[in-house]
N, C-alpha and C. Protein backbone atom coordinates (compact mmCIF):
# COMPACT_ATOMS: atom_id res chain seq x y z
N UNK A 1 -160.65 34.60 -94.53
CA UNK A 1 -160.90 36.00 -94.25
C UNK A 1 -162.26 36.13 -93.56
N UNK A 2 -161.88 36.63 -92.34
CA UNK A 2 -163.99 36.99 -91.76
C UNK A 2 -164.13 38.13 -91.79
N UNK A 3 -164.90 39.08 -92.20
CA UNK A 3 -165.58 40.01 -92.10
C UNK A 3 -166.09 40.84 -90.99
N UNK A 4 -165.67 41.90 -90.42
CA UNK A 4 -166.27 42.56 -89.45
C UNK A 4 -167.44 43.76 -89.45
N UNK A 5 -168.37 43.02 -88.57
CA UNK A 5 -169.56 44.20 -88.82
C UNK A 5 -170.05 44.03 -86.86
N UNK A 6 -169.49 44.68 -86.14
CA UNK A 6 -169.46 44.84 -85.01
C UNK A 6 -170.51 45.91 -84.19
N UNK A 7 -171.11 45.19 -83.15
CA UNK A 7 -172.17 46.22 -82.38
C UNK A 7 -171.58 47.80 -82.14
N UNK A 8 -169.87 47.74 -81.78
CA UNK A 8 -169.01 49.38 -81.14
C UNK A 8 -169.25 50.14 -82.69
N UNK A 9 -168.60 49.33 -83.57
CA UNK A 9 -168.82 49.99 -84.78
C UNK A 9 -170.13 50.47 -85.48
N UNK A 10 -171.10 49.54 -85.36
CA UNK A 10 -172.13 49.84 -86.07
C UNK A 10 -172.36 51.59 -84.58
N UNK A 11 -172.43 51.33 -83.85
CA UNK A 11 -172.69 52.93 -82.70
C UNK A 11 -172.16 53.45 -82.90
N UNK A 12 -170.44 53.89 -83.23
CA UNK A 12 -169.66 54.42 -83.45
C UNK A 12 -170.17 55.42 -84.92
N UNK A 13 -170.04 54.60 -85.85
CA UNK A 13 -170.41 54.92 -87.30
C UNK A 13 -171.74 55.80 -87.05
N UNK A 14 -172.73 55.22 -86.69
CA UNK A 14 -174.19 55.67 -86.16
C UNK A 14 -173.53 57.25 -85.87
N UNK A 15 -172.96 57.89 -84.83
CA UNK A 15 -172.98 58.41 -84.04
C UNK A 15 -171.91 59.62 -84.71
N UNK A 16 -170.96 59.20 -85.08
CA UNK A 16 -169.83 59.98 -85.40
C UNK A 16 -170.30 60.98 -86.40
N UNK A 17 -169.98 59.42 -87.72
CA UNK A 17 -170.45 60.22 -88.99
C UNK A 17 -171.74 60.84 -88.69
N UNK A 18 -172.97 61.15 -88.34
CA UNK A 18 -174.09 61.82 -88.12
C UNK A 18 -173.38 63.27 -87.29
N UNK A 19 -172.98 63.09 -86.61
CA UNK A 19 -172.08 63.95 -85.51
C UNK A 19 -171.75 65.62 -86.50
N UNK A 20 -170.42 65.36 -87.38
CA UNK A 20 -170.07 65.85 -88.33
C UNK A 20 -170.64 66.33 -89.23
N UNK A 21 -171.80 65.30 -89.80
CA UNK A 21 -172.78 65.87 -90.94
C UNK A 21 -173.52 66.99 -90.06
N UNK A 22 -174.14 66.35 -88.92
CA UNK A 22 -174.96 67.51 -88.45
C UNK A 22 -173.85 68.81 -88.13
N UNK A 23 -172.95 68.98 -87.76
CA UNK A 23 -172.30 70.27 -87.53
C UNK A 23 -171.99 70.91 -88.99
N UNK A 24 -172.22 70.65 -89.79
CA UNK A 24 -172.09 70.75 -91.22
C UNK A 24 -173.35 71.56 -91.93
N UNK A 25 -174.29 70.55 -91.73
CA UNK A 25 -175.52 70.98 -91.58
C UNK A 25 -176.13 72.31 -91.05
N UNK A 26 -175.44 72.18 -89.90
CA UNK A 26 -175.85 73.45 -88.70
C UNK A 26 -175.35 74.68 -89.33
N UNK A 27 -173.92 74.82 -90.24
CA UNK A 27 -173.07 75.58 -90.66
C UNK A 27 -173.82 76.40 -91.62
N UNK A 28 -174.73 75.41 -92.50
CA UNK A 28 -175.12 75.74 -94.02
C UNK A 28 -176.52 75.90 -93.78
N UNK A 29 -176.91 76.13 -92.80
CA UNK A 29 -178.75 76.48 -92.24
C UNK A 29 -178.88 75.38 -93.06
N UNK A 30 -178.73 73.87 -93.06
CA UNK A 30 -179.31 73.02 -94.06
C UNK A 30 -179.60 71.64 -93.11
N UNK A 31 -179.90 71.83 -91.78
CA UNK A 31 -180.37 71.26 -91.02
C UNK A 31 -181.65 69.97 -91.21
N UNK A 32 -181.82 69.10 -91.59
CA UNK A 32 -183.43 68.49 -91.30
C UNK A 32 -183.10 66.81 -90.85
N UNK A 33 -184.13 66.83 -89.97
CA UNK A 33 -183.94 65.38 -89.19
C UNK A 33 -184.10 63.79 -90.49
N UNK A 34 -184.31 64.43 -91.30
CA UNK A 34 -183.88 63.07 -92.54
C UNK A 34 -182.63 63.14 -92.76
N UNK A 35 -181.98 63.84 -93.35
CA UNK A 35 -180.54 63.60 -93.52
C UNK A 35 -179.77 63.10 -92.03
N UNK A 36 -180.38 64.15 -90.84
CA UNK A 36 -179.86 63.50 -89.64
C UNK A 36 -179.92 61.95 -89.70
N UNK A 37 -180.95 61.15 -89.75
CA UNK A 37 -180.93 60.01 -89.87
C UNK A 37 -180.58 59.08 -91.12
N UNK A 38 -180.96 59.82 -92.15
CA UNK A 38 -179.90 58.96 -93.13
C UNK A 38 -178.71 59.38 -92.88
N UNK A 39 -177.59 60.15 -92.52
CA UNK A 39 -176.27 59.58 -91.90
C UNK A 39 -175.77 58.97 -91.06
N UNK A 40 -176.72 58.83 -89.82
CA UNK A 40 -176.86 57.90 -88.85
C UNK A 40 -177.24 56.45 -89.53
N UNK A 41 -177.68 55.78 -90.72
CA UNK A 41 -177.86 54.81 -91.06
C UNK A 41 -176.84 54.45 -92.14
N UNK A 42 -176.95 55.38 -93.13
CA UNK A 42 -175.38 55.36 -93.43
C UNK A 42 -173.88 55.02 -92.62
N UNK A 43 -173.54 55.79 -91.52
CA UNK A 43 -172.63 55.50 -90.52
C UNK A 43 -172.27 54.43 -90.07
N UNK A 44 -173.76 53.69 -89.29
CA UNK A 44 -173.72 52.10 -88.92
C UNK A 44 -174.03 50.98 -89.75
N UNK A 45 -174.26 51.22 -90.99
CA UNK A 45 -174.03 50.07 -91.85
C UNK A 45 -172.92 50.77 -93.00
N UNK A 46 -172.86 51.35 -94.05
CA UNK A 46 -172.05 51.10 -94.72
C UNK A 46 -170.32 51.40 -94.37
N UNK A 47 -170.60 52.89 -93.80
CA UNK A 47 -169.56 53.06 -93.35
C UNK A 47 -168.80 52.21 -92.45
N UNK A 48 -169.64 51.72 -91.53
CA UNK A 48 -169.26 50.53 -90.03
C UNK A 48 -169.12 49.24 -91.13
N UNK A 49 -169.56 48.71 -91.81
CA UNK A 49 -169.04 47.66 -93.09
C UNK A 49 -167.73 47.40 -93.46
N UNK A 50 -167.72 48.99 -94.51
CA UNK A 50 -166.81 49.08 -95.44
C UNK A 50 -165.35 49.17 -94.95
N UNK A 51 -165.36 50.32 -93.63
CA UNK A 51 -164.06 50.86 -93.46
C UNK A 51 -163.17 49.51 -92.84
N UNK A 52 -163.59 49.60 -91.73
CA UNK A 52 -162.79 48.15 -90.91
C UNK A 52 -162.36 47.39 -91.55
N UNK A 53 -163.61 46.50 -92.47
CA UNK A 53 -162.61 45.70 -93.19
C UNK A 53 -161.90 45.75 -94.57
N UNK A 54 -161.58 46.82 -94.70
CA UNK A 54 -160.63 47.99 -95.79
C UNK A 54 -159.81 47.67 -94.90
N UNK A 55 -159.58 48.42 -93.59
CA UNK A 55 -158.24 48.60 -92.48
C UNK A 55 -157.87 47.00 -92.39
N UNK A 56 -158.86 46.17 -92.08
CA UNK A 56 -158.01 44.88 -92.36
C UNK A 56 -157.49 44.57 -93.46
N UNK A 57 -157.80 44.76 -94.50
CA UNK A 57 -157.58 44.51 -95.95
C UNK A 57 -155.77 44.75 -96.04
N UNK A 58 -156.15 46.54 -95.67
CA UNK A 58 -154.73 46.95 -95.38
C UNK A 58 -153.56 46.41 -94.58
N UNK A 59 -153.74 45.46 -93.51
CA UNK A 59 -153.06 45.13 -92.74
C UNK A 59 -152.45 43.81 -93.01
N UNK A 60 -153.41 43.31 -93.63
CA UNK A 60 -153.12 41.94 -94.62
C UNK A 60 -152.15 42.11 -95.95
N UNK A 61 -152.50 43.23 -96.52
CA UNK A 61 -151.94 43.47 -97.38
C UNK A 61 -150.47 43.97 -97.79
N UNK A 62 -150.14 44.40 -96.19
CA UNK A 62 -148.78 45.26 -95.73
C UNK A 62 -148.21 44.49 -94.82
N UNK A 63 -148.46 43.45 -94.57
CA UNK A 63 -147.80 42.78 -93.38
C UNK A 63 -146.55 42.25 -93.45
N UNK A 64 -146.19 41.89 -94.90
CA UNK A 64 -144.73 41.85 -95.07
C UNK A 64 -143.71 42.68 -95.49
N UNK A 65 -144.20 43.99 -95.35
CA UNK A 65 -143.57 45.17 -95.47
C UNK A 65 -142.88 45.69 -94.71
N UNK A 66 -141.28 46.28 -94.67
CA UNK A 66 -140.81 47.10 -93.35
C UNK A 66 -140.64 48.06 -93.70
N UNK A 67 -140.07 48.94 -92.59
CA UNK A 67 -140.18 50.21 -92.52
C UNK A 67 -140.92 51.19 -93.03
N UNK A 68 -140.26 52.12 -94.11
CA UNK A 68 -140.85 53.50 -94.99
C UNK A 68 -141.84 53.18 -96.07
N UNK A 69 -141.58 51.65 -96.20
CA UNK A 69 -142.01 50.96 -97.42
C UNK A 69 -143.81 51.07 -96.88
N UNK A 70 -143.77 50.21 -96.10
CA UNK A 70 -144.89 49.73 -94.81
C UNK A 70 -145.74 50.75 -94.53
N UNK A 71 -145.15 51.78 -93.97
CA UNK A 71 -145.80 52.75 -93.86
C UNK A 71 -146.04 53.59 -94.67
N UNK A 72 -145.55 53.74 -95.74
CA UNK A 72 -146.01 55.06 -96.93
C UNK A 72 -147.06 53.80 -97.96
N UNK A 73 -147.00 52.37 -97.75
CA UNK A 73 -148.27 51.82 -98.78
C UNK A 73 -149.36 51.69 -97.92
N UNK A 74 -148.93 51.50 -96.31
CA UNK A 74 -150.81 52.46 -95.53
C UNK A 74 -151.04 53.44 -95.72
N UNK A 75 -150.33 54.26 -95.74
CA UNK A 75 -150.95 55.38 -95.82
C UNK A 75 -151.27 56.28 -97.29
N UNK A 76 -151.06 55.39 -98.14
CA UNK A 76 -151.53 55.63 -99.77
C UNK A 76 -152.63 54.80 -100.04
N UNK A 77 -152.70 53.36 -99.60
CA UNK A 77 -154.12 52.54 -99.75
C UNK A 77 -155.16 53.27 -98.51
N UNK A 78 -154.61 53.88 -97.40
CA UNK A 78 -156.07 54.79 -97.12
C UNK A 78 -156.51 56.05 -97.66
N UNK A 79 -155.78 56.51 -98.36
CA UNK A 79 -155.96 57.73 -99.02
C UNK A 79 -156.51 57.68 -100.49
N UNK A 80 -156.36 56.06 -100.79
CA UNK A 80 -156.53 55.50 -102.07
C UNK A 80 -158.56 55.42 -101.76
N UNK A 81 -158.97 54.78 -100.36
CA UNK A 81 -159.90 54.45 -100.32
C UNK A 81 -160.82 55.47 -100.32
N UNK A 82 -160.39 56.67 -99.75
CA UNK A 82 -161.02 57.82 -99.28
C UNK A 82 -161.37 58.88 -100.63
N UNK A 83 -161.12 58.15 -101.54
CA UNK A 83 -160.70 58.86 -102.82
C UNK A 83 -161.94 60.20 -103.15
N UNK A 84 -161.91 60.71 -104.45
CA UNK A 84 -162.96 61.75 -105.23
C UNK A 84 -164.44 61.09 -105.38
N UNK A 85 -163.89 59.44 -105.25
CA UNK A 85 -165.62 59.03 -105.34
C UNK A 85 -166.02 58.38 -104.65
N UNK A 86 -165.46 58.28 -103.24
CA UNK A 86 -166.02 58.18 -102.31
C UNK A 86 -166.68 59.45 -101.61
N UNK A 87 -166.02 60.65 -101.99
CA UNK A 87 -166.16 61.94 -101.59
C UNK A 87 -167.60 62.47 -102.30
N UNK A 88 -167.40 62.14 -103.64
CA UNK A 88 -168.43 61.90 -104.35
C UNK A 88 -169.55 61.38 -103.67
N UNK A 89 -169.53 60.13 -103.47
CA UNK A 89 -170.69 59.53 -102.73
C UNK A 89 -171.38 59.93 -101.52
N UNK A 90 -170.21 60.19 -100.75
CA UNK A 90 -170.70 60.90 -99.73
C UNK A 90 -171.11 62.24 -99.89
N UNK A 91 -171.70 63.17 -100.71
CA UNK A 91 -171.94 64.23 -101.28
C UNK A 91 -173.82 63.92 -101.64
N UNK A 92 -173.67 62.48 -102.13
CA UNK A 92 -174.72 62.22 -103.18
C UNK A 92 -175.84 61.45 -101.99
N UNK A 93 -174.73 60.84 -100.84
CA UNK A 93 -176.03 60.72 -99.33
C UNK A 93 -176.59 61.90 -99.13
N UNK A 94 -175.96 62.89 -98.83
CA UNK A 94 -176.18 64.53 -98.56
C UNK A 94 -177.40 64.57 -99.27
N UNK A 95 -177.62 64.62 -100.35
CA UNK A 95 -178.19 65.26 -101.41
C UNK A 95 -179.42 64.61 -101.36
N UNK A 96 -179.29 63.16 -101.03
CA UNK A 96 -180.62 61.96 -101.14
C UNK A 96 -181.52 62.50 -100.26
N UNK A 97 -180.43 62.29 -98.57
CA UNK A 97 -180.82 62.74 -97.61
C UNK A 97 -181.63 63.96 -97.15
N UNK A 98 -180.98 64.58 -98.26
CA UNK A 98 -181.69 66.40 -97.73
C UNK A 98 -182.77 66.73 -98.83
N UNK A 99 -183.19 65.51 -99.12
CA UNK A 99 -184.52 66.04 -100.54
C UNK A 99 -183.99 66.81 -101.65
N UNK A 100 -182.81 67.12 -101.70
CA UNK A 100 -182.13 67.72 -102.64
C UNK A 100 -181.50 67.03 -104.45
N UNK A 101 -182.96 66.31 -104.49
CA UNK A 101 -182.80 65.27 -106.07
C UNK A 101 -182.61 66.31 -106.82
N UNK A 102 -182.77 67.46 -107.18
CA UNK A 102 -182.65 68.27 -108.69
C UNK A 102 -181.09 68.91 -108.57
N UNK A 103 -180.50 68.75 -107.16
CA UNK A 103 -178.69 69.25 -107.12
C UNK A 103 -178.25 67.82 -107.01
N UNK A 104 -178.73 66.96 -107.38
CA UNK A 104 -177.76 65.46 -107.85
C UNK A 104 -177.31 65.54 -109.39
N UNK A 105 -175.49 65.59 -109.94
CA UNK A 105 -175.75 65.72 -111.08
C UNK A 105 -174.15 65.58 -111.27
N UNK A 106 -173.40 65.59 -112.04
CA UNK A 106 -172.00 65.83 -112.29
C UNK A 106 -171.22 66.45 -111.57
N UNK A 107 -171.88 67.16 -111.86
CA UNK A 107 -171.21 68.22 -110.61
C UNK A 107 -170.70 67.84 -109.36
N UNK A 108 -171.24 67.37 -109.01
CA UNK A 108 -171.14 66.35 -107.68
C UNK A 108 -169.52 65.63 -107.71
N UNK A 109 -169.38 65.17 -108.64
CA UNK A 109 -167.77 64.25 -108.96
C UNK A 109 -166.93 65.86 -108.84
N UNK A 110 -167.16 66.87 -109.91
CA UNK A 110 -166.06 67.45 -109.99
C UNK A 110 -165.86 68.15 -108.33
N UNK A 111 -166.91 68.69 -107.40
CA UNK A 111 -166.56 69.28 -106.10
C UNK A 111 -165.79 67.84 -105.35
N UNK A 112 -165.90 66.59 -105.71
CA UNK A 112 -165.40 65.61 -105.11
C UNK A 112 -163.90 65.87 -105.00
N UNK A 113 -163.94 66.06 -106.68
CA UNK A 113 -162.51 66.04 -107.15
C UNK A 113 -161.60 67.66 -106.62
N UNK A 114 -162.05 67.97 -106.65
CA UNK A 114 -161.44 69.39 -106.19
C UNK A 114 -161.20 69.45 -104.32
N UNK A 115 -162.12 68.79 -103.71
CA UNK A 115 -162.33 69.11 -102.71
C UNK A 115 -161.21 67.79 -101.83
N UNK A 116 -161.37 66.73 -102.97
CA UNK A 116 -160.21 65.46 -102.78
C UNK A 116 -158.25 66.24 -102.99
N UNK A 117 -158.23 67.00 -103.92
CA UNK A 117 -156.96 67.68 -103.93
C UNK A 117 -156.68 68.73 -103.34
N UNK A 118 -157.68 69.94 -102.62
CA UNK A 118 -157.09 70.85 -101.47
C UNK A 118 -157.03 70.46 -100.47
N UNK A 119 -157.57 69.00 -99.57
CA UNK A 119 -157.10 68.73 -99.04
C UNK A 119 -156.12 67.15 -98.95
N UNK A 120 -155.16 66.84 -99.94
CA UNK A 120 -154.60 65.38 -99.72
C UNK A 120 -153.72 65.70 -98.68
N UNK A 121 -153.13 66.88 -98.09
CA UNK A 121 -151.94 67.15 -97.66
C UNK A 121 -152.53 67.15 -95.95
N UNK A 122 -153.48 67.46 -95.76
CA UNK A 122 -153.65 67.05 -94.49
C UNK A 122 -154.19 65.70 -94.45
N UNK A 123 -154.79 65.08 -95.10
CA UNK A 123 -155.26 63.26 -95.09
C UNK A 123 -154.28 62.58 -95.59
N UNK A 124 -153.24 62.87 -96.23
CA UNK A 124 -151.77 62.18 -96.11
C UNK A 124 -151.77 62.19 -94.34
N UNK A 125 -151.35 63.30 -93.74
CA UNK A 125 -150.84 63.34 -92.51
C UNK A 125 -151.75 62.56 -91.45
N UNK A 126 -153.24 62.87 -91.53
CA UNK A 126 -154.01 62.11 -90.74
C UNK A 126 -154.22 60.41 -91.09
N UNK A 127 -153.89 60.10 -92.74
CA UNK A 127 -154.33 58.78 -92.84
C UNK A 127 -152.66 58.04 -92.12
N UNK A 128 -151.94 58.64 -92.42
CA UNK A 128 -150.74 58.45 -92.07
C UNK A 128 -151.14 57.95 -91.00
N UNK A 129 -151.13 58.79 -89.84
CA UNK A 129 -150.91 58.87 -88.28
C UNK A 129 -152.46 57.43 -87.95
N UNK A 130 -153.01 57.31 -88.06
CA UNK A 130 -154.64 56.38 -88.16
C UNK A 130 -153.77 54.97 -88.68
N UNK A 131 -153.10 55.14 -89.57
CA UNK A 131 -152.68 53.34 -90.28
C UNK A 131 -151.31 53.29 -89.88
N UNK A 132 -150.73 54.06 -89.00
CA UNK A 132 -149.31 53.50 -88.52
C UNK A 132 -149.00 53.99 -87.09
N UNK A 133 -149.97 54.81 -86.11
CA UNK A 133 -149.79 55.11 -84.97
C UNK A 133 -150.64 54.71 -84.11
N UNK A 134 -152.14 53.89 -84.64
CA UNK A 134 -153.31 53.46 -83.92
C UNK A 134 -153.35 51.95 -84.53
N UNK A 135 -153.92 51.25 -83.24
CA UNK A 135 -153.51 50.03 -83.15
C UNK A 135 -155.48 49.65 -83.93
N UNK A 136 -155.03 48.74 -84.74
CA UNK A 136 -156.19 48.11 -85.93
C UNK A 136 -157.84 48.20 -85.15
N UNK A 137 -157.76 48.04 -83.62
CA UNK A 137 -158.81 48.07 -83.15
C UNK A 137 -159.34 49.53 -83.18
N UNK A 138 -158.64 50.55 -82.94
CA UNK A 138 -158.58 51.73 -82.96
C UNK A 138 -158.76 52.70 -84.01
N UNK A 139 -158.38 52.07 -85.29
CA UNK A 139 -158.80 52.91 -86.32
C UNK A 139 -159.86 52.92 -87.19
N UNK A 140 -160.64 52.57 -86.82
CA UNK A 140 -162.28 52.86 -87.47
C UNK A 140 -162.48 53.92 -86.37
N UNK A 141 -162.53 54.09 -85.19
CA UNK A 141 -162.83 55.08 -84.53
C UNK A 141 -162.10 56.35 -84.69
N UNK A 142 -161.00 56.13 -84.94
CA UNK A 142 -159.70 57.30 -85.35
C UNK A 142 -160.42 57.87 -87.15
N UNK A 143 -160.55 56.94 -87.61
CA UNK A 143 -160.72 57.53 -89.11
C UNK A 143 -162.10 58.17 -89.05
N UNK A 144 -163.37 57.47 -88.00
CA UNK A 144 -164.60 57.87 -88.07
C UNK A 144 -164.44 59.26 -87.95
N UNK A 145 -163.77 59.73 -86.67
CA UNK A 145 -163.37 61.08 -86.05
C UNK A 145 -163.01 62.21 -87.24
N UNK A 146 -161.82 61.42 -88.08
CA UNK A 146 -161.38 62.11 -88.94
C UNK A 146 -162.32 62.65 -89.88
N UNK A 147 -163.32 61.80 -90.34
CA UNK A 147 -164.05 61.46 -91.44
C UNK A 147 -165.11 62.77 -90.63
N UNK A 148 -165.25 62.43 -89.38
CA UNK A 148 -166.57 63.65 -89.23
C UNK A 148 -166.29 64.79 -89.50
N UNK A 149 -164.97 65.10 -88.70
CA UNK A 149 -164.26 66.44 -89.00
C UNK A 149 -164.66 66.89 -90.61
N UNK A 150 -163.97 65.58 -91.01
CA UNK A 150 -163.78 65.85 -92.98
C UNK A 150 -165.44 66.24 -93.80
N UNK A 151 -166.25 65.49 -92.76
CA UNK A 151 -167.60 65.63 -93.47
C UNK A 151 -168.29 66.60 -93.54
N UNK A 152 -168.10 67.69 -92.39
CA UNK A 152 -167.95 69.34 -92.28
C UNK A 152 -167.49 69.51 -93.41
N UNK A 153 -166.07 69.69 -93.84
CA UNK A 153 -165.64 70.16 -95.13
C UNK A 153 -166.14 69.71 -96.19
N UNK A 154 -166.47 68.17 -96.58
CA UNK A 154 -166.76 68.24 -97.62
C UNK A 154 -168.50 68.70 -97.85
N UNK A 155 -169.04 68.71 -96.52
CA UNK A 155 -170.33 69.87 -97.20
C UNK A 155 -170.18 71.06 -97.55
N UNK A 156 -169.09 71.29 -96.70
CA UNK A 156 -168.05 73.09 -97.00
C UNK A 156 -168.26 72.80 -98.48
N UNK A 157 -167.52 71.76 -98.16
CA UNK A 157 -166.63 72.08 -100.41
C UNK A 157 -167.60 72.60 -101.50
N UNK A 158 -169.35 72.39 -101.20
CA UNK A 158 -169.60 72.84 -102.18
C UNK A 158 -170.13 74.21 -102.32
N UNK A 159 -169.88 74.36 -101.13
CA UNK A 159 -170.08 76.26 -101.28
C UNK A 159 -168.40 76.68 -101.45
N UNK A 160 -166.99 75.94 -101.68
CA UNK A 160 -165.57 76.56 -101.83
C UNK A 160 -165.59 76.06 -103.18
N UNK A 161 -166.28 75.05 -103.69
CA UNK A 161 -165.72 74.10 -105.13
C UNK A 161 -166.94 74.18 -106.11
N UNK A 162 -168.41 75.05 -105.19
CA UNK A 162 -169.42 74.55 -106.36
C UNK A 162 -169.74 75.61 -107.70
């Protein structure tokens, strides 16, 4: 098994996820160039790390699978990855990021969790379409996209879930 931690990805990640947070940011007057850059460092290392070789993980893992089978266990092991505490986590960069240590706290899991079940029904459809319509090179950039979009909401979530 080799590991991918790639120059497109580490820019990609850099760029995307920061992308999203900042329009998020912009949304909630909660703007400041630290969090800008801790998601930009976040982005190109953990995220640019973790995801890809998850998507390989997945591809390894499903490769002797056909049809409905194949495609409904990608698109449950990415939805598996994306879970309440990853949502979580990514809540708790927010929070590091934005000097915001005294709103780090429990709380944090349950807007995860809430904010992980109003939307599974569109990240069914998008993890879906990312792990069975985009070719393996393609989906760290497809999910980054997704993920920025998503990272808007889940700063949403805690003014819909807090």
């Amino acid at each position: 098994m080799s590991l991918h931690y790639k120059k497109q990805n580490i820019l990609k990640g850099a760029l995307i996820y920061s992308a999203g947070d900042t329009i998020a940011a912009l949304l909630l007057d909660e703007f400041s160039f630290t969090r800008l850059l801790g998601m930009m460092f976040i982005g190109a290392t953990v995220y640019a790390f973790e995801i890809p070789n998850y998507f390989d993980w997945i591809v390894r893992k499903t490769q002797f699978l056909k049809g409905i089978k194949a495609t409904l266990t990608k698109t449950a092991l990415a939805i598996l990855y994306f879970n309440p505490l990853w949502i979580a986590r990514h809540l708790l960069f927010i929070k590091l990021f934005s000097g915001q240590f005294d709103a780090i706290g429990w709380n944090i899991l349950e807007i995860a969790f809430w904010s992980f079940l109003a939307n599974i029904l569109i990240s069914f459809i998008a993890n879906y379409i990312i792990q069975n319509r985009f070719k393996l090179k393609w989906r760290f950039l497809g999910s980054a996209i997704f993920s920025a979009l998503m990272a808007i909401y889940y700063a949403l979530s805690e003014t819909f879930f807090g």
